[in-house]
C-alpha atoms as a PDB file:
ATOM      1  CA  UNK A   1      -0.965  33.284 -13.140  1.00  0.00           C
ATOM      2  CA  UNK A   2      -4.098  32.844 -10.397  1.00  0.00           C
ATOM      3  CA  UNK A   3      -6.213  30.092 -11.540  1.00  0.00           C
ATOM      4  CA  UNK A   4     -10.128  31.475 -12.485  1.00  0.00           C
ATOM      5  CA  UNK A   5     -12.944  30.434 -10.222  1.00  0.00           C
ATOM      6  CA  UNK A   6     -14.059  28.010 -12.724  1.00  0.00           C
ATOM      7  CA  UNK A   7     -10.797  26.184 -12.835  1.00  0.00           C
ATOM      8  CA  UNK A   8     -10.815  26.210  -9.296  1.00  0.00           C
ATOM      9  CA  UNK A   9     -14.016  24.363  -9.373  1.00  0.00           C
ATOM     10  CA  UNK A  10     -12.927  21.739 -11.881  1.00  0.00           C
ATOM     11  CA  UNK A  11      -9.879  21.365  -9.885  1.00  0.00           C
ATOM     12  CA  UNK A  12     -12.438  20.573  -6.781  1.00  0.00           C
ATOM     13  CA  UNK A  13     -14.626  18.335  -9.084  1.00  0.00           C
ATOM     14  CA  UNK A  14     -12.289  16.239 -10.309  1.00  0.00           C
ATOM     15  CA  UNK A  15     -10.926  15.487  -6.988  1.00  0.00           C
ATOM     16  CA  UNK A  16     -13.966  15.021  -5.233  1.00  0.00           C
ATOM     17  CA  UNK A  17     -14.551  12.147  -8.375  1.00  0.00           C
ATOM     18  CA  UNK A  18     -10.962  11.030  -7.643  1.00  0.00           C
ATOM     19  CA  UNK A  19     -11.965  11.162  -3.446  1.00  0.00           C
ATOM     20  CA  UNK A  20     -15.016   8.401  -4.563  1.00  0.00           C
ATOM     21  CA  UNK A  21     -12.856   6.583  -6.954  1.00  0.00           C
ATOM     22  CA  UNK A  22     -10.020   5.524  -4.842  1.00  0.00           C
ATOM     23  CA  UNK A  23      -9.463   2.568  -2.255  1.00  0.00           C
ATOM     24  CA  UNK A  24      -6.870   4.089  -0.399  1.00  0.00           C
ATOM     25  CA  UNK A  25      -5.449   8.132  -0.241  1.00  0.00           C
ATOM     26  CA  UNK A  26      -2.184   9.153   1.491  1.00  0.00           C
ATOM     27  CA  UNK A  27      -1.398  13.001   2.199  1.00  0.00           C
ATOM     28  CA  UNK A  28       2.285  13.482   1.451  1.00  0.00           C
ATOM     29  CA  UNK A  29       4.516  16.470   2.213  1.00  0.00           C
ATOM     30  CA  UNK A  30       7.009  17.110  -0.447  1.00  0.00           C
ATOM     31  CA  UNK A  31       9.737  19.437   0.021  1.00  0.00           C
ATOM     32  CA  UNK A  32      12.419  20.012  -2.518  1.00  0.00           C
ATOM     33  CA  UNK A  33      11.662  17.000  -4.558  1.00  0.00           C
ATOM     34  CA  UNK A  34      13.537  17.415  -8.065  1.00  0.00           C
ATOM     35  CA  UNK A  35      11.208  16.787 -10.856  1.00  0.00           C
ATOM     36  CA  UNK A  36      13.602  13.674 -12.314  1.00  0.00           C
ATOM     37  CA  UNK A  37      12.313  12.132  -8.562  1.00  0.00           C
ATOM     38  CA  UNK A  38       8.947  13.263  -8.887  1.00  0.00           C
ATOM     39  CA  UNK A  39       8.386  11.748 -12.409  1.00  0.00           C
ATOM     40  CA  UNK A  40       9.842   8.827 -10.854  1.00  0.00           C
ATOM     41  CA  UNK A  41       7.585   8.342  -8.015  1.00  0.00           C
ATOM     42  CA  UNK A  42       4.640   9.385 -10.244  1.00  0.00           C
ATOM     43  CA  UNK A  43       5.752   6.458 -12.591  1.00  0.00           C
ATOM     44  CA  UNK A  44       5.833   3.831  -9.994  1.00  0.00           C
ATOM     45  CA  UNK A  45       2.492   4.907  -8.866  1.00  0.00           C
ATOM     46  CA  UNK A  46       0.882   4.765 -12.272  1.00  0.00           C
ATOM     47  CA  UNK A  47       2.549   1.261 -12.435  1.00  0.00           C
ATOM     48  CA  UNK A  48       0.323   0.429  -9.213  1.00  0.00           C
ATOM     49  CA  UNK A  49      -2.958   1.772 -10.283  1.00  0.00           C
ATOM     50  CA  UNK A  50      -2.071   4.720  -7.688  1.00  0.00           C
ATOM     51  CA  UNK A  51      -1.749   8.170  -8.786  1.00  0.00           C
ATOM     52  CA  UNK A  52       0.380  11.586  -7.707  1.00  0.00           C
ATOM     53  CA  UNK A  53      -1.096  14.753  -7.070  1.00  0.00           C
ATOM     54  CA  UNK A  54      -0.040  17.813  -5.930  1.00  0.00           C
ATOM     55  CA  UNK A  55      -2.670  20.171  -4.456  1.00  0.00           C
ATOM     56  CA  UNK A  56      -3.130  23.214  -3.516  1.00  0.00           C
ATOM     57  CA  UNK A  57      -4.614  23.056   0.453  1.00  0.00           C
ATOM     58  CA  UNK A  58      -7.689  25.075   0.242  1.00  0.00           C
ATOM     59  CA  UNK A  59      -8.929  23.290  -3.193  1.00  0.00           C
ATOM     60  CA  UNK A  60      -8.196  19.895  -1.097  1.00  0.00           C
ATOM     61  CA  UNK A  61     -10.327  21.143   1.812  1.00  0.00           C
ATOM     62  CA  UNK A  62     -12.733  22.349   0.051  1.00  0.00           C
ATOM     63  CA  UNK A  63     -12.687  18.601  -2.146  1.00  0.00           C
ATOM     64  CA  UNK A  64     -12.778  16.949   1.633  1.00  0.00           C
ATOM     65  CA  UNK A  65     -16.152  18.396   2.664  1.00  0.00           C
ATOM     66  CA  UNK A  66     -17.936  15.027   1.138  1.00  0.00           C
ATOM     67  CA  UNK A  67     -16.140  13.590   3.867  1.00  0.00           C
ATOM     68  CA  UNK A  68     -18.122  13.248   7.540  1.00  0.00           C
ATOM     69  CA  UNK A  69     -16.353  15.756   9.734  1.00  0.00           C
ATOM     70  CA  UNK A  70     -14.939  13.554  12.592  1.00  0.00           C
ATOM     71  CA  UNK A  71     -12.851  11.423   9.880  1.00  0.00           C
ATOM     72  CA  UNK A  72     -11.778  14.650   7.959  1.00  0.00           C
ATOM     73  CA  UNK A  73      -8.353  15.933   8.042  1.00  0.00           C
ATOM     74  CA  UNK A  74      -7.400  19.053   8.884  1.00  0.00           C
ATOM     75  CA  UNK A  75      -5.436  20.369   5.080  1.00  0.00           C
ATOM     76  CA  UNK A  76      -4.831  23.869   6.620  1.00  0.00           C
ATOM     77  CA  UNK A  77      -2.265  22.805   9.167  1.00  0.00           C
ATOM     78  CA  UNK A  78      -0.395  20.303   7.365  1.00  0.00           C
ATOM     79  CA  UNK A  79       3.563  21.363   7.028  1.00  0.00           C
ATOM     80  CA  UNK A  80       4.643  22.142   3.283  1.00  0.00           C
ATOM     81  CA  UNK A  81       3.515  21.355   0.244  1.00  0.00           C
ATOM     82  CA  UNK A  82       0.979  18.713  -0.219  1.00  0.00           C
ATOM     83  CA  UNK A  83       0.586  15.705  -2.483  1.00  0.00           C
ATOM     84  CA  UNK A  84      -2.500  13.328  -2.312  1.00  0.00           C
ATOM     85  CA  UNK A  85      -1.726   9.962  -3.488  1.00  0.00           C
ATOM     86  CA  UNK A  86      -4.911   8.106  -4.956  1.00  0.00           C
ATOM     87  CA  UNK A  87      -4.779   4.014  -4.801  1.00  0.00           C
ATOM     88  CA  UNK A  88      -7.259   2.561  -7.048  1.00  0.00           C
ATOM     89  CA  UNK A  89      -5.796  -1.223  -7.009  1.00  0.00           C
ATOM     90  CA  UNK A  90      -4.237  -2.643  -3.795  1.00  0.00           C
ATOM     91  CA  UNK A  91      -5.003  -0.694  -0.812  1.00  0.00           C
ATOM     92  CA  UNK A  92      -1.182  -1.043   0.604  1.00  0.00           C
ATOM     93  CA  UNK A  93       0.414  -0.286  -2.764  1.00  0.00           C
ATOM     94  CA  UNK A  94       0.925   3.501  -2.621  1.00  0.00           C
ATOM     95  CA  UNK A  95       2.044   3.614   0.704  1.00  0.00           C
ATOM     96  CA  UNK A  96       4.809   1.226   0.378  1.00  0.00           C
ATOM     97  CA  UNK A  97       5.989   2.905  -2.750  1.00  0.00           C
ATOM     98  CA  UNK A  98       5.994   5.970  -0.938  1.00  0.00           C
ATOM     99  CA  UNK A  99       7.898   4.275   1.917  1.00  0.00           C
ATOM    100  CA  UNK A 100      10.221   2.739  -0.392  1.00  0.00           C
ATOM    101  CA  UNK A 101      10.929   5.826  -1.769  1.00  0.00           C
ATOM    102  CA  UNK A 102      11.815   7.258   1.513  1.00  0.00           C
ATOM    103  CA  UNK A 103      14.239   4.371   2.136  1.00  0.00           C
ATOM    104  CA  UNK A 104      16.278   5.602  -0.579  1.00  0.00           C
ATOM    105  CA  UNK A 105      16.245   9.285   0.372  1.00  0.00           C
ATOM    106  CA  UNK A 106      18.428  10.480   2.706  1.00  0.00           C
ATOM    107  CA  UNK A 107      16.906  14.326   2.588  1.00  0.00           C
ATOM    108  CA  UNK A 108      13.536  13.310   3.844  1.00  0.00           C
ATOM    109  CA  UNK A 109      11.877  14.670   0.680  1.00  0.00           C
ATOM    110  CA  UNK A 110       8.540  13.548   1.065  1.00  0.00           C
ATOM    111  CA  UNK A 111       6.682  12.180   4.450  1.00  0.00           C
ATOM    112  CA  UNK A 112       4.047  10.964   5.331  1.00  0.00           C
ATOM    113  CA  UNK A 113       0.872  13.483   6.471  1.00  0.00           C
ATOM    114  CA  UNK A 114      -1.983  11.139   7.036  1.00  0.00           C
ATOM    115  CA  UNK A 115      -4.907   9.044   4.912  1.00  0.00           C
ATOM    116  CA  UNK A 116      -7.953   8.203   4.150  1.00  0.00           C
ATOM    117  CA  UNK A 117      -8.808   4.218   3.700  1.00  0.00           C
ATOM    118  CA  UNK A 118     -12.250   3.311   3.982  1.00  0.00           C
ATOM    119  CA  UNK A 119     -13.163   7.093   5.230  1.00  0.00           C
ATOM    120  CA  UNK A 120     -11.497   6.812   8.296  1.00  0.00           C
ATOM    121  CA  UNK A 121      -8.810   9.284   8.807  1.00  0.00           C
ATOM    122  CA  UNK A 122      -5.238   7.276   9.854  1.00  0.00           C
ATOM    123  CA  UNK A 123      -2.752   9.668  11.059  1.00  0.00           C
ATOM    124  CA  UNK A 124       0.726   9.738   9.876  1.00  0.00           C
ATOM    125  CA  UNK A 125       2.333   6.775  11.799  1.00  0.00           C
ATOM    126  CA  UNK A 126      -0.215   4.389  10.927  1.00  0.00           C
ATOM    127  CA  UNK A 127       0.138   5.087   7.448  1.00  0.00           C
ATOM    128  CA  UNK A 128       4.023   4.321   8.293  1.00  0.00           C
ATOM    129  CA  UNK A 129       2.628   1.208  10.019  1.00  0.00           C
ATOM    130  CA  UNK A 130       0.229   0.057   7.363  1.00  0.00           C
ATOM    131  CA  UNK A 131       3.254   0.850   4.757  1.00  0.00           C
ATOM    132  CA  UNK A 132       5.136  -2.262   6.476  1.00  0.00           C
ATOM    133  CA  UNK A 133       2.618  -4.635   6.441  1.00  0.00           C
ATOM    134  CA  UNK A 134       3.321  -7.518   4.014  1.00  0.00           C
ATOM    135  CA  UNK A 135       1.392  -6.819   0.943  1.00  0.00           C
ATOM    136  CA  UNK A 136      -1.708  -8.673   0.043  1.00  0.00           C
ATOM    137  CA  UNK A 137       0.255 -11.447  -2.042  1.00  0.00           C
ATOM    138  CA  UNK A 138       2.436 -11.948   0.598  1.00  0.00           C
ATOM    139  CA  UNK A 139       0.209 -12.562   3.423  1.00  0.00           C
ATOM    140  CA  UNK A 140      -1.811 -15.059   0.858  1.00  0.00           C
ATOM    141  CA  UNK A 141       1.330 -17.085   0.307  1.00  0.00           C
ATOM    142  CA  UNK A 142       2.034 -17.625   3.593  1.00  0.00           C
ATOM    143  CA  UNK A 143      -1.661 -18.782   3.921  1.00  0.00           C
ATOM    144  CA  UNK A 144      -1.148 -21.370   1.369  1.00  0.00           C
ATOM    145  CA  UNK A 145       1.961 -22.331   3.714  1.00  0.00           C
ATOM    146  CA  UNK A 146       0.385 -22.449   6.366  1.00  0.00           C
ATOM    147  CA  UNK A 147      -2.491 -24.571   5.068  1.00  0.00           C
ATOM    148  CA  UNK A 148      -0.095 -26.900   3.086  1.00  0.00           C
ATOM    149  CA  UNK A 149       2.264 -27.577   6.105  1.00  0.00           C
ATOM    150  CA  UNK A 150       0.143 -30.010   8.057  1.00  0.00           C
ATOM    151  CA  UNK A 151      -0.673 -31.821   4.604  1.00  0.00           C
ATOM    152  CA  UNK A 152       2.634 -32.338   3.859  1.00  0.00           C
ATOM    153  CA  UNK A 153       3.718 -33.025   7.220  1.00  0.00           C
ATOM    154  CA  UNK A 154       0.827 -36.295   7.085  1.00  0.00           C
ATOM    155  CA  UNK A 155       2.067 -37.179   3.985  1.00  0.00           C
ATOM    156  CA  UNK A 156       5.512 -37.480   4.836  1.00  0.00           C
ATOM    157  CA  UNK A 157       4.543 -39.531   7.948  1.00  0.00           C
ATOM    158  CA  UNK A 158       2.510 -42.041   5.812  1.00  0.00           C
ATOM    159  CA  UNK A 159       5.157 -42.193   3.235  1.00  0.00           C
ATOM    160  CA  UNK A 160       7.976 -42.907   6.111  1.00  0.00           C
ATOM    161  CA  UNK A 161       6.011 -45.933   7.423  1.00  0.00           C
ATOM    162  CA  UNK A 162       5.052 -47.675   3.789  1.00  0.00           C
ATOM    163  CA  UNK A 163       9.556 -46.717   3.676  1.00  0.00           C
ATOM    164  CA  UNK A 164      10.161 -48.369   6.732  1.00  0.00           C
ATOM    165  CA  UNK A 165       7.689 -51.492   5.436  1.00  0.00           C
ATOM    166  CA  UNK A 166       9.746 -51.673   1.830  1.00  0.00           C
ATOM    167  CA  UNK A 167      13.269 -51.727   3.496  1.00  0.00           C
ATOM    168  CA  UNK A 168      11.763 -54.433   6.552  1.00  0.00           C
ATOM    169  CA  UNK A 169      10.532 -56.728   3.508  1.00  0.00           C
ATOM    170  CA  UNK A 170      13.497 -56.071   1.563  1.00  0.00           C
ATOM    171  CA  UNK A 171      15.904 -56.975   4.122  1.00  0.00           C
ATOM    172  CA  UNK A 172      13.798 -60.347   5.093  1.00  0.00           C
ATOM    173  CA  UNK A 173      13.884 -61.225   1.048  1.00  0.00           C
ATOM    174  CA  UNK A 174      17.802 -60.926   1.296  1.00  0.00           C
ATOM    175  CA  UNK A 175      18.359 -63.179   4.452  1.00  0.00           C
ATOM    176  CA  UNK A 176      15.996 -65.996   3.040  1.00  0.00           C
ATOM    177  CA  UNK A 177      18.345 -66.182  -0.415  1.00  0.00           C
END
């Protein structure tokens, strides 16, 4: 049954709302997804502050007019059906879900379109690119690392020397008894 005009327009509002809320948004293509995979992928999302959409194109265009016209995309020629992935937490998270998911399925099922972070348009192979980037945990761990090492390494250098001082004295103690 055709949707009235003012469903249409609440469909339009609330994305537009959703378009200001979000850090990051990824434009998916999903073709014969099975709705077991779908409420999968939608769960693992929701566990990431991200959220699952699927939209019809011209409602999405007309939601993306907010957006300046060099950094919108263009909805109308995008291949399939279209999902638009909101990330409300970590910037990163939805598109490595997505990824992940597409590790895992052989049938190409959903793929990347292109996003939105910041209002700049990224096209679909640097959302690819910024779904292999080590997440934001990662990357501050191996800051900490990378911080610690020369600490550590001084330490152990001052701690070899005040060594090398006990086992000298040590050794002199045992030839003078």
């Amino acid at each position: 049954m055709p949707k009235t005009k003012q469903q249409k327009q609440a469909i339009i509002h609330e994305l537009e709302t959703k378009l200001t809320q979000a850090n990051s948004i990824i434009f998916a293509s999903f073709n014969a997804l099975s709705v077991k995979e779908g409420e999968v992928l939608r769960q693992k999302l929701i566990n990431e502050q991200s959220e699952f959409l699927a939209v019809k194109k011209t409602l999405l265009a007309r939601a993306l007019a907010q957006i300046p016209p060099e950094e919108r995309p263009d909805v109308k020629n995008f291949d399939g059906q279209v999902a638009v992935i909101f990330g409300y937490g970590d910037q990163l998270a939805p598109a490595k879900i997505v990824r992940d998911f597409q590790k895992k399925d052989e049938a190409n099922k959903i793929m990347f379109l292109g996003g939105l972070l910041d209002n700049h348009w990224l096209n679909a192979s640097e959302v690819e690119i910024l779904a292999n980037l080590p997440s934001k945990l990662e990357l501050q761990a191996h800051l900490v690392g990378t911080l610690q090492n020369p600490i550590n390494n001084l330490v152990n250098v001052l701690a070899n020397n005040l060594r090398g001082l006990v086992i000298a004295l040590g050794r002199i103690a045992n030839q003078q008894v």
